[in-house]
N, C-alpha and C. Protein backbone atom coordinates (compact mmCIF):
# COMPACT_ATOMS: atom_id res chain seq x y z
N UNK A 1 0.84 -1.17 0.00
CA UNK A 1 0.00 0.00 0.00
C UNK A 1 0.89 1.24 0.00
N UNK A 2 1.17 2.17 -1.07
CA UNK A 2 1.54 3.22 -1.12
C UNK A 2 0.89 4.13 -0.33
N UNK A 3 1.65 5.01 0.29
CA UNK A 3 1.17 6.29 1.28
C UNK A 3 1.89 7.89 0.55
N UNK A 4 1.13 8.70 0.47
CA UNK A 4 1.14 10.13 -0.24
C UNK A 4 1.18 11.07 1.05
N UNK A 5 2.14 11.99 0.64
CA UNK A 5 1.85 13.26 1.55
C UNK A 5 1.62 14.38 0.87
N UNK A 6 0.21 14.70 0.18
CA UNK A 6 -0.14 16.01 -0.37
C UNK A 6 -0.09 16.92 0.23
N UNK A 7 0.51 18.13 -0.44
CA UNK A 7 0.50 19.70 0.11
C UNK A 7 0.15 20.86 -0.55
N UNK A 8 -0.52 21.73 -0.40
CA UNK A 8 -0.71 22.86 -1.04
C UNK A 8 -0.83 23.82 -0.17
N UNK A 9 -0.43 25.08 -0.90
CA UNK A 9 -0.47 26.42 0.54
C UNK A 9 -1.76 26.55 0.58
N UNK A 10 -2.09 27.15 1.73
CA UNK A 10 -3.52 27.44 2.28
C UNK A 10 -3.15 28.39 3.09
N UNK A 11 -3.89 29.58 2.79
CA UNK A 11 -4.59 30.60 3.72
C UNK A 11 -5.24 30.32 4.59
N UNK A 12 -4.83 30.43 5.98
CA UNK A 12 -5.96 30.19 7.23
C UNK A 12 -7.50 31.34 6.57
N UNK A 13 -9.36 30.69 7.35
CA UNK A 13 -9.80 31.62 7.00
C UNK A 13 -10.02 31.99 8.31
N UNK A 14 -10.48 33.05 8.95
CA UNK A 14 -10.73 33.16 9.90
C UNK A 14 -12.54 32.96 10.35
N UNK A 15 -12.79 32.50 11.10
CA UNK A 15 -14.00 31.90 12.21
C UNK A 15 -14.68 32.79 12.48
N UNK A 16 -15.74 33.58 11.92
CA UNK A 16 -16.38 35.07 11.86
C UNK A 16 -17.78 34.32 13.01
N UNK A 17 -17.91 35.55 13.77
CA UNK A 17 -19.18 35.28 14.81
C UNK A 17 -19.86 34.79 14.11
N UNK A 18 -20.39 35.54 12.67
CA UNK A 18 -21.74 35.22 11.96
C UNK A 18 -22.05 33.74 11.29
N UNK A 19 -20.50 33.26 10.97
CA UNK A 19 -20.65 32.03 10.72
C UNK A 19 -20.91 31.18 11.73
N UNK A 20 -20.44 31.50 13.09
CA UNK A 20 -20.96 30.26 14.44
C UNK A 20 -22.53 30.66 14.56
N UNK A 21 -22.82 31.31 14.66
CA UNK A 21 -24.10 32.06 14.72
C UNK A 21 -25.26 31.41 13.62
N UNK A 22 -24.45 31.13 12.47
CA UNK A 22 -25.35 30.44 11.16
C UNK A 22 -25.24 29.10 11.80
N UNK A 23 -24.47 28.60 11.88
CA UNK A 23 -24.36 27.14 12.03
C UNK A 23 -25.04 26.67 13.23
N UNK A 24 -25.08 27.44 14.20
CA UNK A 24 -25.91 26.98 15.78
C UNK A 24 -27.58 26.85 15.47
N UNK A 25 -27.40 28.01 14.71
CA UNK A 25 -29.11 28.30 14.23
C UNK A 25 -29.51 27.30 13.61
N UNK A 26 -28.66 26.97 12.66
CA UNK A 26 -29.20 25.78 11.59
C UNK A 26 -29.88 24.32 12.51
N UNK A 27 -28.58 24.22 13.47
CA UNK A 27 -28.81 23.27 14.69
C UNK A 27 -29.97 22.88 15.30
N UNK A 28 -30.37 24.14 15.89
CA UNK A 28 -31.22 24.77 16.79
C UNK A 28 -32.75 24.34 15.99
N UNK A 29 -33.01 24.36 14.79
CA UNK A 29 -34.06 24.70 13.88
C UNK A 29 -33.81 23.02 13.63
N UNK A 30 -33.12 22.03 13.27
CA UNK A 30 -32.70 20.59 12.98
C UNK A 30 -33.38 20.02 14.40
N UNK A 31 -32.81 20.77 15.81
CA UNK A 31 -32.86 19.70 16.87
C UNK A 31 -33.49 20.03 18.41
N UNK A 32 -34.67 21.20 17.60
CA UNK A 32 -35.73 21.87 18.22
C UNK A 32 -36.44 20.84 20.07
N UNK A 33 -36.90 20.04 18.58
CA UNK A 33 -37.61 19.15 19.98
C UNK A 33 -36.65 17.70 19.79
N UNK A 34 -35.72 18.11 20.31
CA UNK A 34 -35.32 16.52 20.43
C UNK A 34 -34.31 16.83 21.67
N UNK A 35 -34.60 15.53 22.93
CA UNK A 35 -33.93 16.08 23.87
C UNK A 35 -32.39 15.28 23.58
N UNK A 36 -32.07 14.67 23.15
CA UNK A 36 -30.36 14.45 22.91
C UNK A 36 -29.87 15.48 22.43
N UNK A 37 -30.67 16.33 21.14
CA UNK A 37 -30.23 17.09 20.73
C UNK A 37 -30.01 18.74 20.50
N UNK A 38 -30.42 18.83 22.17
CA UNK A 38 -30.81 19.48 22.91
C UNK A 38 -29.22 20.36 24.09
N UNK A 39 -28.76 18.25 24.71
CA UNK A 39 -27.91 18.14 25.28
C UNK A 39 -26.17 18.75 24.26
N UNK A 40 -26.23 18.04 23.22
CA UNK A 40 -25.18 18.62 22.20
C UNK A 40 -25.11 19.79 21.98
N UNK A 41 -26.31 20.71 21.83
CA UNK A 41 -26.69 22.43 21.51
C UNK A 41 -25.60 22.86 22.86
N UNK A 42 -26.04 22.18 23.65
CA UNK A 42 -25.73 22.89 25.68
C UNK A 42 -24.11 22.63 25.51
N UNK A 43 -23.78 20.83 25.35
CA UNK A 43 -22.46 21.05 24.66
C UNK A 43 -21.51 22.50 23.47
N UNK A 44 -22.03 22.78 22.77
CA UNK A 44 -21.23 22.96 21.84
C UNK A 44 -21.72 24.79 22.04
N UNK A 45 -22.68 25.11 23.01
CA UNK A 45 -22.90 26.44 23.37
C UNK A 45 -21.69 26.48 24.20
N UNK A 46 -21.22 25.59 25.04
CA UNK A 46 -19.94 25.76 26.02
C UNK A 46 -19.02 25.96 25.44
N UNK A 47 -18.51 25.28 24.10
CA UNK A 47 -17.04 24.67 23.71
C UNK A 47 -16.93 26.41 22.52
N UNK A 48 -15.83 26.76 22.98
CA UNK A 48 -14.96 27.99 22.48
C UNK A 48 -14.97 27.66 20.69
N UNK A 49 -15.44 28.74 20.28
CA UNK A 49 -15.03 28.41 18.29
C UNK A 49 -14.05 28.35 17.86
N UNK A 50 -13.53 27.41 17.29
CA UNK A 50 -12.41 27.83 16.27
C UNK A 50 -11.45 28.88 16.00
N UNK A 51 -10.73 28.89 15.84
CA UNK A 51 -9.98 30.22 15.32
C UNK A 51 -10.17 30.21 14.03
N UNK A 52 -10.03 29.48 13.18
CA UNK A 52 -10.49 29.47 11.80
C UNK A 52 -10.55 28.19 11.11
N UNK A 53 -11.21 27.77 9.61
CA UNK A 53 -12.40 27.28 9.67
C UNK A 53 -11.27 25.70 8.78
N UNK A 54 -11.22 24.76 8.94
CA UNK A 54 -10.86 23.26 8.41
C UNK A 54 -10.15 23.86 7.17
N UNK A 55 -9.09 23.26 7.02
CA UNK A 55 -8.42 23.71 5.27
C UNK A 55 -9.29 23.18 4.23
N UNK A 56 -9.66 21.99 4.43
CA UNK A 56 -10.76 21.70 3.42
C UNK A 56 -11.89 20.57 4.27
N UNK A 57 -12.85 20.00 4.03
CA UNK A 57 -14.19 19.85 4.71
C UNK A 57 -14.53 18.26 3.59
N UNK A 58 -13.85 18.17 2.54
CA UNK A 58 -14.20 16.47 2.22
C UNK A 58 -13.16 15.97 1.17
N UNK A 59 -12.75 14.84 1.22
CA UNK A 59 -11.70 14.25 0.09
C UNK A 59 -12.78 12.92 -0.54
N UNK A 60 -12.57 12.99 -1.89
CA UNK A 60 -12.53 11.64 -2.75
C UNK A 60 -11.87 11.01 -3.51
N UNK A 61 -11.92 10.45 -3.81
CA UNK A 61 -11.09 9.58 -5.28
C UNK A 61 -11.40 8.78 -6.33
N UNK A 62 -11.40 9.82 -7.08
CA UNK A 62 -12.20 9.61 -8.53
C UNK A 62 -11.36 7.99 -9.21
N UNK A 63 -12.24 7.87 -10.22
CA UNK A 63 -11.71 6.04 -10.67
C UNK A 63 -10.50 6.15 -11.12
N UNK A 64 -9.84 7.27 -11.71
CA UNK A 64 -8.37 7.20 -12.00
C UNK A 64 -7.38 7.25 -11.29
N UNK A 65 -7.81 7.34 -10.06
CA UNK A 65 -6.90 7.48 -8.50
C UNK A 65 -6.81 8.96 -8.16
N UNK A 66 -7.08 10.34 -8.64
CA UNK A 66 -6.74 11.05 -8.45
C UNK A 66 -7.42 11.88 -7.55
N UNK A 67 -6.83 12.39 -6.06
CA UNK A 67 -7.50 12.91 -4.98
C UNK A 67 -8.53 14.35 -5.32
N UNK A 68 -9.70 14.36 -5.42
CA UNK A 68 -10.39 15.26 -5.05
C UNK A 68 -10.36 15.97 -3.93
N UNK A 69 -10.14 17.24 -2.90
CA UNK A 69 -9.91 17.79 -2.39
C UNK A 69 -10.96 19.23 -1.97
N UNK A 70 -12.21 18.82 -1.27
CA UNK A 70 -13.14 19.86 -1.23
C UNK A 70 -12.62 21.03 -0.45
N UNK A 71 -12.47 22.33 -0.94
CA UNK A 71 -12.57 23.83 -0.62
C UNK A 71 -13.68 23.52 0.86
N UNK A 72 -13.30 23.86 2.33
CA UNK A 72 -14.48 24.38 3.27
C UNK A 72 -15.16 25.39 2.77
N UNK A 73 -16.17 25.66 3.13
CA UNK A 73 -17.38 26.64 2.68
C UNK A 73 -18.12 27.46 3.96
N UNK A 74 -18.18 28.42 3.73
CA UNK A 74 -18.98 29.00 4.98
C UNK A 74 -20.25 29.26 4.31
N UNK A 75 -21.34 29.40 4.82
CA UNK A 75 -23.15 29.67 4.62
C UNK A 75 -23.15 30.72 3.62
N UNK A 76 -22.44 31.71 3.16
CA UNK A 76 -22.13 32.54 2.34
C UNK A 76 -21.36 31.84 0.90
N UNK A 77 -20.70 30.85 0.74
CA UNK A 77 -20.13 30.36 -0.18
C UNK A 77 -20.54 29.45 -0.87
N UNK A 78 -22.02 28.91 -1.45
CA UNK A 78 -22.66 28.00 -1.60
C UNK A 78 -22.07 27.31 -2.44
N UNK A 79 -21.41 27.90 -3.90
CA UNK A 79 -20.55 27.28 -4.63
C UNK A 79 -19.41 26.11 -4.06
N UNK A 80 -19.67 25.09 -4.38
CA UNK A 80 -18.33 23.87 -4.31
C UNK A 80 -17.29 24.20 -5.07
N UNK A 81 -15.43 24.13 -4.20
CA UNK A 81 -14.53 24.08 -5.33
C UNK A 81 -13.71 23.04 -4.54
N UNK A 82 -13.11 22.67 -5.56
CA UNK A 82 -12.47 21.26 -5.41
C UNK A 82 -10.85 21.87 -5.66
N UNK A 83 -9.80 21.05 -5.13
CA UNK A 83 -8.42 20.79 -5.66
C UNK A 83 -8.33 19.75 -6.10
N UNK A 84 -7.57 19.07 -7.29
CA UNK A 84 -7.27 17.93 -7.79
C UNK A 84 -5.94 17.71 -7.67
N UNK A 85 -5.55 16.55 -7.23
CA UNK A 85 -4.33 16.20 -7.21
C UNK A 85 -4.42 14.78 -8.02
N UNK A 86 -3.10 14.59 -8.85
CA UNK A 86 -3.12 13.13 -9.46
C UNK A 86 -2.81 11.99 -8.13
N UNK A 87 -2.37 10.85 -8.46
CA UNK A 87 -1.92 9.53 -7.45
C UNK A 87 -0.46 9.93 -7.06
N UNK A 88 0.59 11.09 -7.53
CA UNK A 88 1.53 11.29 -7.18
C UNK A 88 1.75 12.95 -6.14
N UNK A 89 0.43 13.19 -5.96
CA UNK A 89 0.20 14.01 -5.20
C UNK A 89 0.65 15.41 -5.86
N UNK A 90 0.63 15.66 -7.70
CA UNK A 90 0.94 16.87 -8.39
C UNK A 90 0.09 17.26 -8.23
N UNK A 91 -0.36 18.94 -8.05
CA UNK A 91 -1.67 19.42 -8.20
C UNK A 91 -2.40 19.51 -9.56
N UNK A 92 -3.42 19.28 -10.21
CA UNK A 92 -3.57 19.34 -11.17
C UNK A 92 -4.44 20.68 -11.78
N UNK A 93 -5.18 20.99 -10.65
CA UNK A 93 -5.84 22.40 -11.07
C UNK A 93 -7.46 22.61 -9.82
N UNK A 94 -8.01 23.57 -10.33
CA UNK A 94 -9.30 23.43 -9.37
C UNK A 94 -10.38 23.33 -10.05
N UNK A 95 -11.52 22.86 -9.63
CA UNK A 95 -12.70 22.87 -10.20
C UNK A 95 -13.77 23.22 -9.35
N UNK A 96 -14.52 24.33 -10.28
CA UNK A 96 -15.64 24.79 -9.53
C UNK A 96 -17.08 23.93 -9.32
N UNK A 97 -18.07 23.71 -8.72
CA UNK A 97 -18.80 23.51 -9.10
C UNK A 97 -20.38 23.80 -8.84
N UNK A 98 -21.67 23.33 -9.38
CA UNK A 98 -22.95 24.34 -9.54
C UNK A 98 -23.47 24.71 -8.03
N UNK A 99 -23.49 25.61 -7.84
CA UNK A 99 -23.94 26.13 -6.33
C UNK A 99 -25.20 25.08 -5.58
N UNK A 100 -25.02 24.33 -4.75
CA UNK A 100 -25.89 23.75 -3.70
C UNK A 100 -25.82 22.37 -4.32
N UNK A 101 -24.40 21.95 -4.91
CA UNK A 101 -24.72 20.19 -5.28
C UNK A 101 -23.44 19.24 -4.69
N UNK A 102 -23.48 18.41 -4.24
CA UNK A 102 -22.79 17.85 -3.58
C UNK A 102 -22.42 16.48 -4.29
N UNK A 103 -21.49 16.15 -4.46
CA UNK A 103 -20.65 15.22 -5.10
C UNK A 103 -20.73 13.81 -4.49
N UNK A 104 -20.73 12.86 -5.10
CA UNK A 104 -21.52 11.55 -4.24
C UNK A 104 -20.02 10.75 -5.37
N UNK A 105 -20.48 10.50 -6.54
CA UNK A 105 -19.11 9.62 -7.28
C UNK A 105 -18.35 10.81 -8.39
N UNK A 106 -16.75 10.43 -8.60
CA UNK A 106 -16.61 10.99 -9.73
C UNK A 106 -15.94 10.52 -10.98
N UNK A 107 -15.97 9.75 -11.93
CA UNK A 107 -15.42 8.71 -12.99
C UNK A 107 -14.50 9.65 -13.85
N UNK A 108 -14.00 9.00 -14.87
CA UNK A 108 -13.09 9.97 -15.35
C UNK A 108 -13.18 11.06 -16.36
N UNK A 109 -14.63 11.34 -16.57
CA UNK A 109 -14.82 11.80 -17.19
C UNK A 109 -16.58 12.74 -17.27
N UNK A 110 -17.09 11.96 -15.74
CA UNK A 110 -17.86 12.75 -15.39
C UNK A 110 -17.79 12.95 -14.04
N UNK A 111 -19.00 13.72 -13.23
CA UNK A 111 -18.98 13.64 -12.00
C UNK A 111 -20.65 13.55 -11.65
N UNK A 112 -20.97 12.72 -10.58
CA UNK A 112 -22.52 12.76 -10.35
C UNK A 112 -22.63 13.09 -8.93
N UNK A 113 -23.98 13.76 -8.73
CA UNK A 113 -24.58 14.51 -7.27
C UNK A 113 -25.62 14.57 -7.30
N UNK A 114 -25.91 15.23 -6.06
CA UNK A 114 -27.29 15.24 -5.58
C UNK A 114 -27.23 17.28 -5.66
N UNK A 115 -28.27 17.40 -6.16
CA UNK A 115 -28.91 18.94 -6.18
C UNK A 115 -30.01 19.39 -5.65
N UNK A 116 -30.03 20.11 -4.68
CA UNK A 116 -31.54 20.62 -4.28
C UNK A 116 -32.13 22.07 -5.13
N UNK A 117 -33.11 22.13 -5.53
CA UNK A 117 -33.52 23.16 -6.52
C UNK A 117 -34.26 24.32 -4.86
N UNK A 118 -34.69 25.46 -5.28
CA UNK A 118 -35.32 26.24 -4.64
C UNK A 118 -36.87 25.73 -3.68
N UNK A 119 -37.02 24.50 -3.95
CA UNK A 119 -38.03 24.18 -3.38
C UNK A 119 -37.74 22.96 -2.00
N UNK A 120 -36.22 23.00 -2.24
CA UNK A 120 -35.34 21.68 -1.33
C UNK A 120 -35.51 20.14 -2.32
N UNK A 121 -36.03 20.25 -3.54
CA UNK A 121 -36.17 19.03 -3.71
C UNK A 121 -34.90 18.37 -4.61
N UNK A 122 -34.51 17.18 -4.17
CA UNK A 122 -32.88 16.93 -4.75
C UNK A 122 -33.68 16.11 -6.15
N UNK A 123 -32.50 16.42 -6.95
CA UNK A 123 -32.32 15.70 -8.33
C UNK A 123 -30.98 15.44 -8.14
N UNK A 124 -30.73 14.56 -8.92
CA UNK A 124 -29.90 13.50 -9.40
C UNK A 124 -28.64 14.19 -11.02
N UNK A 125 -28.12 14.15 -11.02
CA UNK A 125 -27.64 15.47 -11.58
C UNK A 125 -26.06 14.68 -12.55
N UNK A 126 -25.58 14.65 -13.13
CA UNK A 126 -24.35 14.22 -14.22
C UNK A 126 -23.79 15.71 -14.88
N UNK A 127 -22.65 15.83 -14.33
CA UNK A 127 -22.10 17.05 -15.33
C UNK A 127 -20.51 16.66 -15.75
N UNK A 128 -20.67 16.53 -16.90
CA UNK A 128 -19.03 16.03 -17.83
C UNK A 128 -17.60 16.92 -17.35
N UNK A 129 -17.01 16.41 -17.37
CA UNK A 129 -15.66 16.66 -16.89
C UNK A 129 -15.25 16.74 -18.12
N UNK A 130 -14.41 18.47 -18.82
CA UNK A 130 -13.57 18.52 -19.88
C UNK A 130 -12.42 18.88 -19.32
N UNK A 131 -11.39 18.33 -19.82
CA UNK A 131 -10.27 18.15 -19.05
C UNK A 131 -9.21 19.29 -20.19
N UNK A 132 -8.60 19.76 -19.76
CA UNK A 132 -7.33 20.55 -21.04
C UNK A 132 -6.54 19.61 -21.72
């Protein structure tokens, strides 16, 4: 089993009130009446925020081996961007993608997700990968 140590520079972002503030709310509105989730709110009202926010928030690996690398996002950034790295850990470039869709597989030549339209309802979604 080969082991990789990918690197790329990253800008810390910094941990803005308004973003803890979005995210508690979101919570709060998810875990209204539920008393476990109630106890976690009481938790995580205690526990101090962040200084700033995960370098990135999800990895995959598309069928050609090459690491996908999700951009973190704050409630303001709805757009997905990705870093690509090949199996030798070169960077290969970034890719943006359609605001509010989330990446489930990616083959070599497409990528498929789940999309929620303005009404919350998800579709099922295929958008082609053109490569340079």
């Amino acid at each position: 089993m080969a082991l990789r140590l990918i690197r790329r520079a990253h800008t810390r972002s910094p941990v803005r009130q308004r973003d803890t503030d979005l995210f508690m709310d979101s919570l709060r509105v998810l875990w209204d009446n539920n008393p476990e989730g109630q106890l976690v709110l009481e938790m995580l009202d205690a526990t101090p925020p962040l200084d700033s926010m995960p370098a990135f928030e999800n990895l995959l690996v598309d069928t050609e081996g090459n690491v996908w690398v999700a951009d973190t996002r704050s409630p303001y950034t709805p757009t997905p961007s990705w870093n690509v790295f090949d199996a030798e850990g070169v960077w290969l470039g970034g890719v943006e993608g359609p605001e509010g869709f989330r990446v489930s597989h990616i083959g070599s030549n497409a990528m498929v997700g789940l999309w929620k339209d303005e009404l919350e309802v998800e579709h099922a979604l295929v958008f082609e990968i053109v490569k340079p």
